[in-house]
N, C-alpha and C. Protein backbone atom coordinates (compact mmCIF):
# COMPACT_ATOMS: atom_id res chain seq x y z
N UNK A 1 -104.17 285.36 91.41
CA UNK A 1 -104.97 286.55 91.16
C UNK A 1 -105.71 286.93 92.44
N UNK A 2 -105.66 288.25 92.43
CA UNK A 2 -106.54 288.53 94.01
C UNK A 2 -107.65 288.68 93.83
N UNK A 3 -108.84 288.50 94.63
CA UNK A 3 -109.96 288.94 94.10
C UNK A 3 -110.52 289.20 95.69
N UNK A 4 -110.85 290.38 95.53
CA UNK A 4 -111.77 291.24 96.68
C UNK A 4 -113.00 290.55 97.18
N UNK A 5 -112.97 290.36 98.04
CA UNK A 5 -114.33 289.75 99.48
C UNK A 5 -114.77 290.33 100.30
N UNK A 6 -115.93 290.11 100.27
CA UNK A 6 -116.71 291.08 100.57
C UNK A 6 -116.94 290.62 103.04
N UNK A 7 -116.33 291.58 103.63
CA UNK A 7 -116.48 291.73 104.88
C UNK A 7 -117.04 290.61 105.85
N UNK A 8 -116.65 289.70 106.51
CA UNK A 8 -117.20 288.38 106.54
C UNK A 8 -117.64 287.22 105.94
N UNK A 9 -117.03 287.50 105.12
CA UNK A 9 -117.29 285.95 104.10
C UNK A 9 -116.46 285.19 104.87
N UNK A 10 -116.75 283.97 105.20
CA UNK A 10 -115.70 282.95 105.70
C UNK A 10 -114.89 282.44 105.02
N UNK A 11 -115.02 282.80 103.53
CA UNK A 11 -114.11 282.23 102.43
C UNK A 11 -112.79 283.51 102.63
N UNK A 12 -112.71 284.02 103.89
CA UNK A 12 -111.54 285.08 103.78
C UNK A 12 -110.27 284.94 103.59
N UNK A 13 -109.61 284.74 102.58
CA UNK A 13 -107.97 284.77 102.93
C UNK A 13 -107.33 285.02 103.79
N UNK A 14 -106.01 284.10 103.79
CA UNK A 14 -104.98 284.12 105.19
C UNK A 14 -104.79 285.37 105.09
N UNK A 15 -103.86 285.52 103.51
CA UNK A 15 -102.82 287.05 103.49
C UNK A 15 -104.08 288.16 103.57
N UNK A 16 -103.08 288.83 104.05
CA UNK A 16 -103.94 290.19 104.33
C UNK A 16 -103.59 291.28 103.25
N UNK A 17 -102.77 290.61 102.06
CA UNK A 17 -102.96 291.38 101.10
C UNK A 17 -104.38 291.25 100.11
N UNK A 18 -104.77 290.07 100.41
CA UNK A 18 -105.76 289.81 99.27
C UNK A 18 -107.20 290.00 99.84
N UNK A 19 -106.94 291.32 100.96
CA UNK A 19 -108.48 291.40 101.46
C UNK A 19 -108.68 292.73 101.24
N UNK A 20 -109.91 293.07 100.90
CA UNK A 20 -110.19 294.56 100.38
C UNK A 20 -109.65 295.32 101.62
N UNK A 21 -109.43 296.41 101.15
CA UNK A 21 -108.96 297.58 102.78
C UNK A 21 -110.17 297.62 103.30
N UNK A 22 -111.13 297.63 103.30
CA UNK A 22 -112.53 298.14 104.25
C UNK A 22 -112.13 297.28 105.16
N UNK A 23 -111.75 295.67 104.80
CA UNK A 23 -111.77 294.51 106.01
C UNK A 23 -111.20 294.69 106.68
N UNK A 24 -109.72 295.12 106.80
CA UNK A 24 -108.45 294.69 107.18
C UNK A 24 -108.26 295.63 108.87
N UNK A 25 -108.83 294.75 109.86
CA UNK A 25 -108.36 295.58 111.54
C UNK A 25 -106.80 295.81 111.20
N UNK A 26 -106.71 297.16 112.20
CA UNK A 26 -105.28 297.18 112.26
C UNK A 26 -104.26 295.91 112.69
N UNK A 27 -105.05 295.42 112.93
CA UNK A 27 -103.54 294.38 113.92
C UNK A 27 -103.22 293.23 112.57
N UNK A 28 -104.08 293.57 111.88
CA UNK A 28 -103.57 292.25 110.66
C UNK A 28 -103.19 293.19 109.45
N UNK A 29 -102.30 294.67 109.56
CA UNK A 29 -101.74 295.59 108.78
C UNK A 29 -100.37 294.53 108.49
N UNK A 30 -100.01 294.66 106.79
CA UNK A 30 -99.12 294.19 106.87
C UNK A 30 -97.47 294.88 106.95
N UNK A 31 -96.51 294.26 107.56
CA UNK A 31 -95.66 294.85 107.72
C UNK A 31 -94.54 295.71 106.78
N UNK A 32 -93.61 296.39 106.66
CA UNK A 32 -93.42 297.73 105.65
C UNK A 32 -92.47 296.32 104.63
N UNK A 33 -92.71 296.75 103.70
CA UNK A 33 -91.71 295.59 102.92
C UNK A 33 -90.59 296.36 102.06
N UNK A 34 -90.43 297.76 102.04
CA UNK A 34 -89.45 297.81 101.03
C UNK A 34 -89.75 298.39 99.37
N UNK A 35 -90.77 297.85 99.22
CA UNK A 35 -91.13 297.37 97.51
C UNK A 35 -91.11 298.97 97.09
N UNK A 36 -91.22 299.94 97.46
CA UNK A 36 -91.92 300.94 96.29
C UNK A 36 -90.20 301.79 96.61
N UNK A 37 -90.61 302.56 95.78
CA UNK A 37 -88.96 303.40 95.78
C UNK A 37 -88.96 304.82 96.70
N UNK A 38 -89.44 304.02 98.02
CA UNK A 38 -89.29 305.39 98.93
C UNK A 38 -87.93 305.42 99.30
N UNK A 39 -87.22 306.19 100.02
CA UNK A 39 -86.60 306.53 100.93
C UNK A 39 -86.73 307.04 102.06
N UNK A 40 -85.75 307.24 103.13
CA UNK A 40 -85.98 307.67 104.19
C UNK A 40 -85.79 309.46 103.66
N UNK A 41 -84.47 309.33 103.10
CA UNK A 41 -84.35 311.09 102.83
C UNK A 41 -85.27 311.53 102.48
N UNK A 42 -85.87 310.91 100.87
CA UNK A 42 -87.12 311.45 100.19
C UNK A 42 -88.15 310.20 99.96
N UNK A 43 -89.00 310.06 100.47
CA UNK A 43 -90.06 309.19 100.86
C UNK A 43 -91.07 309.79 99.43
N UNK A 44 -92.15 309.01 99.37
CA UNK A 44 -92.69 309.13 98.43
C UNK A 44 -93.97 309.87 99.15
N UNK A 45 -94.33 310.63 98.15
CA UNK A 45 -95.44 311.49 99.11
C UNK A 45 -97.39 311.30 98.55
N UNK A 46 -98.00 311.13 99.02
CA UNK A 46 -99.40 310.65 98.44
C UNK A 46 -100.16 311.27 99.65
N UNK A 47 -101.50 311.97 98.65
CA UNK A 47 -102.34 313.12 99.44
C UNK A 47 -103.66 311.92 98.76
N UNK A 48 -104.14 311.44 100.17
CA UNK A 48 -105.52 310.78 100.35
C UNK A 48 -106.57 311.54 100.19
N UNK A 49 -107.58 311.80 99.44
CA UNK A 49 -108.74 312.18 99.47
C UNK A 49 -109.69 311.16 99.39
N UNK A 50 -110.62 311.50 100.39
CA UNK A 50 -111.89 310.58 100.27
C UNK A 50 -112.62 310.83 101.40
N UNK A 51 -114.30 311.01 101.45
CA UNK A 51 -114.85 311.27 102.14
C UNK A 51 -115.67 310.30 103.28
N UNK A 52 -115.06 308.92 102.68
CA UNK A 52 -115.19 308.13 103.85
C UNK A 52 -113.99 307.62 104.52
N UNK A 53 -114.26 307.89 106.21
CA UNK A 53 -113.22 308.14 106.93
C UNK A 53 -112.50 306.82 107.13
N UNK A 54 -113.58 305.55 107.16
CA UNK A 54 -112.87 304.15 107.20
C UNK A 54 -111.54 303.49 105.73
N UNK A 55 -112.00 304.15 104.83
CA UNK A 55 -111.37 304.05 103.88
C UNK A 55 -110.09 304.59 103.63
N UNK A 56 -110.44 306.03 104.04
CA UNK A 56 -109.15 306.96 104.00
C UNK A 56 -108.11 306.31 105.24
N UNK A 57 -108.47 305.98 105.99
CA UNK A 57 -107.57 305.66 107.70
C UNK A 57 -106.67 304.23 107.09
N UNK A 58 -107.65 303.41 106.69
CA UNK A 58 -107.08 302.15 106.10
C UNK A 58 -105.84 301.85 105.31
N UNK A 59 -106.20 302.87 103.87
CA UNK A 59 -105.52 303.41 103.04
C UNK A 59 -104.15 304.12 103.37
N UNK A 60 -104.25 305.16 104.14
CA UNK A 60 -103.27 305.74 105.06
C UNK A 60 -102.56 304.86 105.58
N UNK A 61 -103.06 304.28 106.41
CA UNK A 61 -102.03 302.98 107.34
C UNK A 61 -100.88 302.39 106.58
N UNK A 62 -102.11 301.38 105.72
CA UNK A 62 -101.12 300.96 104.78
C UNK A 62 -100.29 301.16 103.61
N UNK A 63 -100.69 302.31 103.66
CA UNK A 63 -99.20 303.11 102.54
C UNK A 63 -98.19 303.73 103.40
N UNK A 64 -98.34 304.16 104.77
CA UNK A 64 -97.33 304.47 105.56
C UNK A 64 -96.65 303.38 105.41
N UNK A 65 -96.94 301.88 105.98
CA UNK A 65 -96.72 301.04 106.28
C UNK A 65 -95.32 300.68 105.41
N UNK A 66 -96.37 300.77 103.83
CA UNK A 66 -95.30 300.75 103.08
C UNK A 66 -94.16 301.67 102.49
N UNK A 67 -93.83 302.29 103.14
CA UNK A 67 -92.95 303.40 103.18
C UNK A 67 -93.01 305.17 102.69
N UNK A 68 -94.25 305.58 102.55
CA UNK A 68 -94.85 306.21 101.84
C UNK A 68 -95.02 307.16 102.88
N UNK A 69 -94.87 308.55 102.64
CA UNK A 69 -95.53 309.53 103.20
C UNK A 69 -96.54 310.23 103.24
N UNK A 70 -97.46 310.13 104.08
CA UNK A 70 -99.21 310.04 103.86
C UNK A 70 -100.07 311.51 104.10
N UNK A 71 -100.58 312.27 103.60
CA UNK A 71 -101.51 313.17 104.34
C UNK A 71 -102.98 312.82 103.79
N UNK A 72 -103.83 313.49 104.40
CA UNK A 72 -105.09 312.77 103.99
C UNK A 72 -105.86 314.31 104.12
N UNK A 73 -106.84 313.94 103.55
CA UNK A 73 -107.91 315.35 103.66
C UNK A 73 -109.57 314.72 103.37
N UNK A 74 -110.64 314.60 104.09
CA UNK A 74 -111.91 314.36 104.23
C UNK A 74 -112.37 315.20 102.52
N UNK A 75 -111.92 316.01 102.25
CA UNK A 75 -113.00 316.59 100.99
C UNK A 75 -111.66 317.73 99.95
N UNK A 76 -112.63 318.62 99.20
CA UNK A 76 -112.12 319.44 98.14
C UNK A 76 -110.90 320.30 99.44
N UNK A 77 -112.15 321.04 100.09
CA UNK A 77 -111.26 322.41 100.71
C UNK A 77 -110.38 321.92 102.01
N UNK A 78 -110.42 320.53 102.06
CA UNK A 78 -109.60 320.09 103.16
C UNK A 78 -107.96 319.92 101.93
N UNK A 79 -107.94 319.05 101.01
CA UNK A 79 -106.88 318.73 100.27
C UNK A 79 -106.38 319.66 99.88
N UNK A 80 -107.15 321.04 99.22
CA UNK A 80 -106.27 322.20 98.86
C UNK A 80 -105.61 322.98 99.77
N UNK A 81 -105.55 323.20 101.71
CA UNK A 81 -105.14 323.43 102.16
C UNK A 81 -103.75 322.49 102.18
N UNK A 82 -103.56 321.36 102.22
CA UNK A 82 -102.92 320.89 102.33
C UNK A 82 -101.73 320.64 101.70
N UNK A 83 -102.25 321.26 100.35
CA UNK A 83 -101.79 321.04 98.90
C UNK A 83 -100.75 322.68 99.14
N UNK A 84 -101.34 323.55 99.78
CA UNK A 84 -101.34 325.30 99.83
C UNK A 84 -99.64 324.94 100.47
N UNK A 85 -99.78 324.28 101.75
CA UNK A 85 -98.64 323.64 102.83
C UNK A 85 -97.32 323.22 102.05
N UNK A 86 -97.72 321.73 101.11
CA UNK A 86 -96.99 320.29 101.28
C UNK A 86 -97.26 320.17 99.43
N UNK A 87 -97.80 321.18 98.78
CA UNK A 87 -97.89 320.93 97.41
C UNK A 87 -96.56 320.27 96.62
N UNK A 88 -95.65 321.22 96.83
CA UNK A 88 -94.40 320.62 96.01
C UNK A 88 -94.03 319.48 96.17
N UNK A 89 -93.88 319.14 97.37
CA UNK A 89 -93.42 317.49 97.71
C UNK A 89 -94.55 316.72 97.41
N UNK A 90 -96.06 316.91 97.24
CA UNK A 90 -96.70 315.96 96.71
C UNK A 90 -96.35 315.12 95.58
N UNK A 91 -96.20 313.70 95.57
CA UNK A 91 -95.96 313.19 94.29
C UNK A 91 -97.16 312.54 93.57
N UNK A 92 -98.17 312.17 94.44
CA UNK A 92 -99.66 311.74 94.05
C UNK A 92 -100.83 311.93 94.42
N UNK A 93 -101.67 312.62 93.89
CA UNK A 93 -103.02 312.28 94.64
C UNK A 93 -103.74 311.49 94.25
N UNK A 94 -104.55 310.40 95.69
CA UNK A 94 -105.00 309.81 95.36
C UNK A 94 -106.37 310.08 95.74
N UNK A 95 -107.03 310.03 95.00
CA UNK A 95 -108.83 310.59 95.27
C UNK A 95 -109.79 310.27 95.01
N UNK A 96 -111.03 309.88 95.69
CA UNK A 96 -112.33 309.61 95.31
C UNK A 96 -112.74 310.26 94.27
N UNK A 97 -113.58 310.00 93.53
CA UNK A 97 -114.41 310.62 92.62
C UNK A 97 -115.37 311.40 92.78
N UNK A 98 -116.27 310.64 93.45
CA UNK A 98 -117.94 311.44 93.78
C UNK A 98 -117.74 311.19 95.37
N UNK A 99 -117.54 312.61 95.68
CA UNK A 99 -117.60 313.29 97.51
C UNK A 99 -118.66 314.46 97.49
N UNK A 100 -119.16 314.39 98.71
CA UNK A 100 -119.93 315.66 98.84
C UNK A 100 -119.37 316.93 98.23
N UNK A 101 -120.19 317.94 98.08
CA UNK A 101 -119.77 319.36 97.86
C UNK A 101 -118.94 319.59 96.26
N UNK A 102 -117.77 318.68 95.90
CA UNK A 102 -117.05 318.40 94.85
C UNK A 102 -116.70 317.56 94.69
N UNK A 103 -116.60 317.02 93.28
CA UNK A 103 -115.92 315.67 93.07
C UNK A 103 -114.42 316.22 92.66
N UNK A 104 -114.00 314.69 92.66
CA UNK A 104 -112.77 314.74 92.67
C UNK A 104 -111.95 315.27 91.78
N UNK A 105 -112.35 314.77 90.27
CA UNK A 105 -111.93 315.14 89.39
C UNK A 105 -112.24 317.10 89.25
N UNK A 106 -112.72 317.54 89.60
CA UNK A 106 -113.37 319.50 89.63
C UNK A 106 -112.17 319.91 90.75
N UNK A 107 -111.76 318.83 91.76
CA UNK A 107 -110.61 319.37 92.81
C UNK A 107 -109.36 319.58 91.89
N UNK A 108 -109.29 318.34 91.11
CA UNK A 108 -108.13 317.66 90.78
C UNK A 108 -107.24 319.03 89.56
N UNK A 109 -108.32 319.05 88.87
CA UNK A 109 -107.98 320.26 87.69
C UNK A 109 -107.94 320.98 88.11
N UNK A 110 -107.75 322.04 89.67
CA UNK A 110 -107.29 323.33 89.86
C UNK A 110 -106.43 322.85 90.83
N UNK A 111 -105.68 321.79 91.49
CA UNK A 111 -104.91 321.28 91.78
C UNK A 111 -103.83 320.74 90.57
N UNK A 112 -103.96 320.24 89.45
CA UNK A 112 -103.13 320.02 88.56
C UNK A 112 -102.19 321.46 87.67
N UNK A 113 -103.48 322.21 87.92
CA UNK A 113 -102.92 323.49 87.08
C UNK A 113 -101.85 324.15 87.98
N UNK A 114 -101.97 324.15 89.26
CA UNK A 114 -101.33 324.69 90.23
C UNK A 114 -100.06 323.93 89.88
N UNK A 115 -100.11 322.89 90.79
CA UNK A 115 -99.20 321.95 90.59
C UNK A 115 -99.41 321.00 89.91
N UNK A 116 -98.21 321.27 88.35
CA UNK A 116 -98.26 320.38 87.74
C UNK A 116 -97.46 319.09 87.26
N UNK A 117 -96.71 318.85 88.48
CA UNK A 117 -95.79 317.78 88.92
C UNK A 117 -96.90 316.56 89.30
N UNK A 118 -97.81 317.39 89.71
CA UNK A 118 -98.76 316.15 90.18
C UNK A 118 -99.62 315.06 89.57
N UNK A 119 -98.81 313.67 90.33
CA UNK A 119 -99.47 312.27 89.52
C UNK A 119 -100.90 312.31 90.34
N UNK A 120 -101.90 311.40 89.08
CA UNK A 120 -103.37 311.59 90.15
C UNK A 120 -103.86 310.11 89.85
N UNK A 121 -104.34 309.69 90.80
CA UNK A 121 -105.06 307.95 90.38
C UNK A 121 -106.76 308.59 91.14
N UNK A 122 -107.28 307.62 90.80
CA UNK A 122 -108.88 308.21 91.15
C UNK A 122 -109.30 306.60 91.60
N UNK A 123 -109.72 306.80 92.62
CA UNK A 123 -110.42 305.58 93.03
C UNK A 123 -112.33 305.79 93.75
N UNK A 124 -112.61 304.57 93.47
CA UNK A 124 -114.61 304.70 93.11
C UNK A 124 -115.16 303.30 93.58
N UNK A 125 -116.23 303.41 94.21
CA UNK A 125 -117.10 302.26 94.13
C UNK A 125 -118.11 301.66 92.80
N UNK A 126 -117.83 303.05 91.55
CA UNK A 126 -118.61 302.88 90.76
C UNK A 126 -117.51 302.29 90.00
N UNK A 127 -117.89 301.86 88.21
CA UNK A 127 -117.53 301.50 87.51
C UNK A 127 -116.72 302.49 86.48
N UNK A 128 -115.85 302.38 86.20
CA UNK A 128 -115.23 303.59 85.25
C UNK A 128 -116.08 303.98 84.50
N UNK A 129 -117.05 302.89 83.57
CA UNK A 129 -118.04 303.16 82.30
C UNK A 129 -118.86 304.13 82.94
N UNK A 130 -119.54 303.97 84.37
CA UNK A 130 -120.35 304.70 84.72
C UNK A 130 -120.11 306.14 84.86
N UNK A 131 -119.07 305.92 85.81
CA UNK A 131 -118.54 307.41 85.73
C UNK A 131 -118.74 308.23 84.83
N UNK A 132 -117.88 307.81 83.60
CA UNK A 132 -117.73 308.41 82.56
C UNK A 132 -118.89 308.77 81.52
N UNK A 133 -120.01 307.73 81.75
CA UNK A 133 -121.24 308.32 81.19
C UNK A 133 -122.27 309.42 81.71
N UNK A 134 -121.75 309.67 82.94
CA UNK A 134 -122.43 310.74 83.45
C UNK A 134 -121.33 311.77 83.73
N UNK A 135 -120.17 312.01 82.65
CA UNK A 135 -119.55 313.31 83.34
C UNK A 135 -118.48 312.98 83.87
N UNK A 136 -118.05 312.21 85.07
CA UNK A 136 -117.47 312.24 86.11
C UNK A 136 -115.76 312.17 85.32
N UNK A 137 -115.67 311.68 84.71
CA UNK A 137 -114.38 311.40 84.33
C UNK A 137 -114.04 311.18 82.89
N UNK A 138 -112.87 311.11 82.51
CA UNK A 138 -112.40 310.59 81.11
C UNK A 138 -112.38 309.22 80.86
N UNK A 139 -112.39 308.77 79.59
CA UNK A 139 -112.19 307.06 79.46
C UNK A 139 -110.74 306.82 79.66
N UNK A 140 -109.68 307.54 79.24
CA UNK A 140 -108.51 307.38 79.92
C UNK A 140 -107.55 308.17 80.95
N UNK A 141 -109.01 308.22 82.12
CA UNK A 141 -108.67 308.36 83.28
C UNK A 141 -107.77 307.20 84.22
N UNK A 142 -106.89 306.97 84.75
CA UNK A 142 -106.34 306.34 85.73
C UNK A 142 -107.40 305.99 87.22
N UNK A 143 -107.77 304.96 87.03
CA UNK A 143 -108.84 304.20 88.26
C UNK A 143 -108.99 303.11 88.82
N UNK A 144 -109.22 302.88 89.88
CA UNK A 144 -108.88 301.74 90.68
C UNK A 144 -110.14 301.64 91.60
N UNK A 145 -110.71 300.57 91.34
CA UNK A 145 -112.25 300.56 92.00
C UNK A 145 -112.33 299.84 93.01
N UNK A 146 -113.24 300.54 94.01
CA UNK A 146 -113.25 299.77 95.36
C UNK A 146 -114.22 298.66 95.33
N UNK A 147 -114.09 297.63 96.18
CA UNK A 147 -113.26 297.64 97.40
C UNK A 147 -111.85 297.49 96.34
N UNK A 148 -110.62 297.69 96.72
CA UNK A 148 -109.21 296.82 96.00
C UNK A 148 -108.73 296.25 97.24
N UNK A 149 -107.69 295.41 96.30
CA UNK A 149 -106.67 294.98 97.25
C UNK A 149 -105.77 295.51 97.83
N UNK A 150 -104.55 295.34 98.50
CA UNK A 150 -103.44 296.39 99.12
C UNK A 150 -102.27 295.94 97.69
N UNK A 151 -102.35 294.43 96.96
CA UNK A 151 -101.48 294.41 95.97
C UNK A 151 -101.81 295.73 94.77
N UNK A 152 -103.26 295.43 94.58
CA UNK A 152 -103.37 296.40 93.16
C UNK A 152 -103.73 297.67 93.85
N UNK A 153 -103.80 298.12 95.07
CA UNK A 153 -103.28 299.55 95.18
C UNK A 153 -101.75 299.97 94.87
N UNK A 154 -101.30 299.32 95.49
CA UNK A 154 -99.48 299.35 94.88
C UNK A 154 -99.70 299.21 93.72
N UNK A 155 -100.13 298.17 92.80
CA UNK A 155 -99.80 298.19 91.51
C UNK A 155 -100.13 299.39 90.69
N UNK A 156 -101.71 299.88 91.14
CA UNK A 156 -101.69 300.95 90.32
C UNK A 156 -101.05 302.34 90.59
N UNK A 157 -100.50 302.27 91.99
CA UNK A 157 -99.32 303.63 92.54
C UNK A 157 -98.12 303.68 91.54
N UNK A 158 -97.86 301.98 91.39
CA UNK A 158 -96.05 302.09 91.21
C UNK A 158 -96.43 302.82 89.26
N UNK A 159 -98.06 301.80 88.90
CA UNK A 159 -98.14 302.40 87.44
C UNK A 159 -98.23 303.94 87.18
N UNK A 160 -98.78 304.68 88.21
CA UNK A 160 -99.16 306.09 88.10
C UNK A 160 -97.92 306.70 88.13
N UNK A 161 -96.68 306.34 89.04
CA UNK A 161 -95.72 307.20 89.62
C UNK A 161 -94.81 307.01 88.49
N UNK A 162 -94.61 305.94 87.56
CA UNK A 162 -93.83 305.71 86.87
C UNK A 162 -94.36 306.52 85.46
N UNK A 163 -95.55 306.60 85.35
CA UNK A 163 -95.83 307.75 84.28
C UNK A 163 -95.82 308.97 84.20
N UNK A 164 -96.52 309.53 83.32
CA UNK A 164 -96.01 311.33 82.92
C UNK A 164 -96.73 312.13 84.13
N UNK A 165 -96.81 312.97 84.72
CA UNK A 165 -97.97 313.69 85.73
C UNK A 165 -99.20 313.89 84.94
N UNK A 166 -100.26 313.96 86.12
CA UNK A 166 -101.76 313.40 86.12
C UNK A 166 -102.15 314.51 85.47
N UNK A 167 -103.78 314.01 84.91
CA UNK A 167 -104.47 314.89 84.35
C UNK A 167 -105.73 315.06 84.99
N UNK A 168 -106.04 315.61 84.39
CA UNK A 168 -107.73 316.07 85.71
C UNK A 168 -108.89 315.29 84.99
């Protein structure tokens, strides 16, 4: 079982899968393995949102890494340009919750209506319960709370991509 550590703990794991992304310097990125069902023709496509830049870069890396085709956007009106571009081939967004200006989920629903091919996972430093008691989200919203690992980011990609398209 992986369990997330917190940035200098000396109790750090070898693999560099079982260290939250905040930790992970580039040079200990792990290498592309194959696992998810990209291709070279048609690669799998995932639009990063999140308004912290260490997170988003991390994230990015290592889903390129793993064969994945990456764009990223700092906030709301950065992702909908992007979405305006590269919408159709999007196959996921993956997005913070609570960002300046808009949250994620207020992006997500005029992004879903648009395009509604689109899978959505939501990732948070808060707790789903929390979220959801103030608004932010549904109880069966799709979420993955930070810090994660690089395994249960895949895990919850391969779960999102394999289900019906996202809801807001």
């Amino acid at each position: 079982m992986n369990s997330p550590l917190q940035p200098g703990n000396s109790d750090q794991p070898s693999s560099t899968t079982d260290r939250p992304l905040q930790s992970l310097p580039q040079e200990t990125l792990p290498k592309p393995s194959g696992m998810m069902p990209a291709t070279e023709k048609s690669p799998i496509t995932i639009l990063i949102v999140d308004d912290d830049a260490p997170v988003r870069h991390a994230t990015s890396r290592i889903l390129q890494l793993k064969g994945f085709l990456v764009f990223t956007a700092e906030g709301a009106d950065e992702a909908r340009r992007v979405m305006e571009t590269h919408g159709n081939g999007v196959h996921l967004l993956l997005s913070d919750v609570i960002m300046p200006n808009e949250s994620g989920p207020v992006m997500t629903a005029g992004l879903v209506k648009k395009y509604p091919h689109l899978k959505v996972l939501y990732m948070s430093g808060y707790a789903g319960d929390e979220l959801g008691e103030h608004g932010y989200i549904r109880r069966d919203t799709t979420l993955i709370r930070k810090p994660f690992t690089i395994d249960e980011l895949l895990d919850r990609i391969r779960d999102v991509l394999s289900g019906p398209p996202g809801r807001a």
